[in-house]
Protein backbone atom coordinates (compact mmCIF):
# COMPACT_ATOMS: atom_id res chain seq x y z
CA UNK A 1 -32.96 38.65 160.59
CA UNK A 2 -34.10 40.01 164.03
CA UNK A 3 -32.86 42.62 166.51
CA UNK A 4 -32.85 40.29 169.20
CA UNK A 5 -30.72 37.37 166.78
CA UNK A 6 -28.47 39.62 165.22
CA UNK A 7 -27.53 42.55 167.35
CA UNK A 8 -27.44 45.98 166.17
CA UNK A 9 -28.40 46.94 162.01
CA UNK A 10 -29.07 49.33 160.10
CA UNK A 11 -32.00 51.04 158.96
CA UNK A 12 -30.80 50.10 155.54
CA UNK A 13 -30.21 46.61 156.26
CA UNK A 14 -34.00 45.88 157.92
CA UNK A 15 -35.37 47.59 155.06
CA UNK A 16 -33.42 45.11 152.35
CA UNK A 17 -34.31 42.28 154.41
CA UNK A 18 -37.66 43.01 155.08
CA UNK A 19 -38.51 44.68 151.42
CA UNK A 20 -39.97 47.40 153.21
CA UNK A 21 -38.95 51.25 152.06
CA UNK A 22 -37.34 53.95 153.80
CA UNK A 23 -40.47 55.85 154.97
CA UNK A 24 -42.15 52.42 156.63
CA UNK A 25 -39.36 51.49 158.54
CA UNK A 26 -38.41 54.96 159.48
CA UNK A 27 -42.20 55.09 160.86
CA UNK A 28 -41.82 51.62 162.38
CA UNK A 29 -38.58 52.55 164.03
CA UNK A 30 -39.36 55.17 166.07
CA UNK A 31 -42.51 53.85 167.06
CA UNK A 32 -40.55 50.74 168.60
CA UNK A 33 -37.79 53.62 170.01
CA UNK A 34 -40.43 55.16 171.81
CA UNK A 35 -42.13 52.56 173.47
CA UNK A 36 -38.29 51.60 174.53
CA UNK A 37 -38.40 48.29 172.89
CA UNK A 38 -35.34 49.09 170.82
CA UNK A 39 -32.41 52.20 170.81
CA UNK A 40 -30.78 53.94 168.32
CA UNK A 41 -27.39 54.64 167.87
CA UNK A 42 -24.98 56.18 165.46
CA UNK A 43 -23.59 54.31 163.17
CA UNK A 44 -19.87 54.39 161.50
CA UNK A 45 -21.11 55.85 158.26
CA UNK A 46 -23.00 59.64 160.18
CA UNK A 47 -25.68 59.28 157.61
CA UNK A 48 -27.04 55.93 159.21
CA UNK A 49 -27.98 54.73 162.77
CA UNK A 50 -28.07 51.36 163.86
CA UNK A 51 -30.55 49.81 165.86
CA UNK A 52 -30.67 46.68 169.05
CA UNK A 53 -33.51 45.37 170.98
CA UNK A 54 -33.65 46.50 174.66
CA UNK A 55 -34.46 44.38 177.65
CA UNK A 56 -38.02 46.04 177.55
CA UNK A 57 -37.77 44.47 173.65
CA UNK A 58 -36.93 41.32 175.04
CA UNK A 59 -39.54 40.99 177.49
CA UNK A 60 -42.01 41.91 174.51
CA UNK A 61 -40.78 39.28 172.41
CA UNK A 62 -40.80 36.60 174.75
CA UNK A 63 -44.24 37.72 175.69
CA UNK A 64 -45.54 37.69 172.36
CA UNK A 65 -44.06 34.29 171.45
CA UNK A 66 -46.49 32.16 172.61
CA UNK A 67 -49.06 33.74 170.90
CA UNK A 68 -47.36 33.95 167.55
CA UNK A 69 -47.19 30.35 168.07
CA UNK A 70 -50.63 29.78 169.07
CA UNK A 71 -51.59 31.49 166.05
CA UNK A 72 -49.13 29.33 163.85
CA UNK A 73 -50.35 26.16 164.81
CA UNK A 74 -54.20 26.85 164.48
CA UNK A 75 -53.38 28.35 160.92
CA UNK A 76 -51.31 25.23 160.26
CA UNK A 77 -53.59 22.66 161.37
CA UNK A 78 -56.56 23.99 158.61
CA UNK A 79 -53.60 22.77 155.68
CA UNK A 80 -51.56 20.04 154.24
CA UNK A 81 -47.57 19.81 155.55
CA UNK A 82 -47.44 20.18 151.20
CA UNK A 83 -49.91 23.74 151.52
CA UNK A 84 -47.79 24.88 154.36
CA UNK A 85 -44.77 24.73 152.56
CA UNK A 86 -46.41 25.90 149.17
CA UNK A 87 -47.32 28.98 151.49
CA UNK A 88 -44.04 29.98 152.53
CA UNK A 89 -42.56 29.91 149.19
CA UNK A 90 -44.96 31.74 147.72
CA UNK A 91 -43.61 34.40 150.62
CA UNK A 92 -40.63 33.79 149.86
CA UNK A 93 -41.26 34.96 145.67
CA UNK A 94 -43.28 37.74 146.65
CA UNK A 95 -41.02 38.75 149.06
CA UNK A 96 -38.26 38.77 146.11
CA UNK A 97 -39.79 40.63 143.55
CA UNK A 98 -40.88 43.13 145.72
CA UNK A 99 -37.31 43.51 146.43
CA UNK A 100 -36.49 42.94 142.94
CA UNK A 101 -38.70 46.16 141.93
CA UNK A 102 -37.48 48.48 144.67
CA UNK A 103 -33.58 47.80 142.79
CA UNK A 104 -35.33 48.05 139.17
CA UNK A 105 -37.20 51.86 140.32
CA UNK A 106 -33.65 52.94 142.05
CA UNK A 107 -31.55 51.93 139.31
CA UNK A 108 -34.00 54.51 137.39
CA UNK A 109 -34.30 56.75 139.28
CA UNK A 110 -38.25 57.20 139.57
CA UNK A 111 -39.86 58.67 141.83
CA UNK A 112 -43.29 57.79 144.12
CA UNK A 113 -46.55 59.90 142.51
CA UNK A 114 -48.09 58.92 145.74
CA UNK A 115 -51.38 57.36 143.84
CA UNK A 116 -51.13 60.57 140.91
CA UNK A 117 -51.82 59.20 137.83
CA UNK A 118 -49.81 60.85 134.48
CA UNK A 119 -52.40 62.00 132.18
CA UNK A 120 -51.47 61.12 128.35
């Protein structure tokens, strides 16, 4: 799920997708607002706003593209089609539990420590 694929979403949403928390995409967010590549607007529940890709975002993208791809292919030509694959869905599983423990420390309600460490 992209900006430019899907249209406008929610803070919420790109975090979920992207197993990335609250702080990181807030950060992320209004770095991309102010170099104009996205906007923000409200959203229908006033404790939200959704985001969409500008034309300046656009440009960006297609700009980068080529690069990303560049990149892609010289990574992909060092492996096997079978490590390529074997790659990805070891994204994918990472990506899942990550998600996985963001549900498991809501649903308990714990909090960051920020790197403190309990003594006991």
């Amino acid at each position: 799920m992209t900006l430019d694929a899907h249209g406008s979403v929610s803070q919420a949403v790109l975090g979920r997708r992207y197993a990335l928390d609250k702080t990181t995409m807030s950060r992320n967010l209004k770095l991309f607002e102010r170099k104009g590549w996205i906007t923000a607007s409200a959203a229908d529940d006033k404790r939200e706003r959704r985001f969409a890709i500008t034309a300046a975002g656009h440009a960006r993208l297609a700009a980068a593209r080529p690069e990303w791809k560049k990149a892609q292919d010289q990574l992909r030509a060092g492996m096997t089609a079978k490590q390529w694959s074997a790659m990805f869905e070891a994204f994918r599983i990472a990506a899942r539990a990550a998600q996985t423990a963001q549900r498991f420390k809501k649903a308990n309600g714990e909090r960051k420590n920020y790197g403190m460490r309990s003594s006991g």
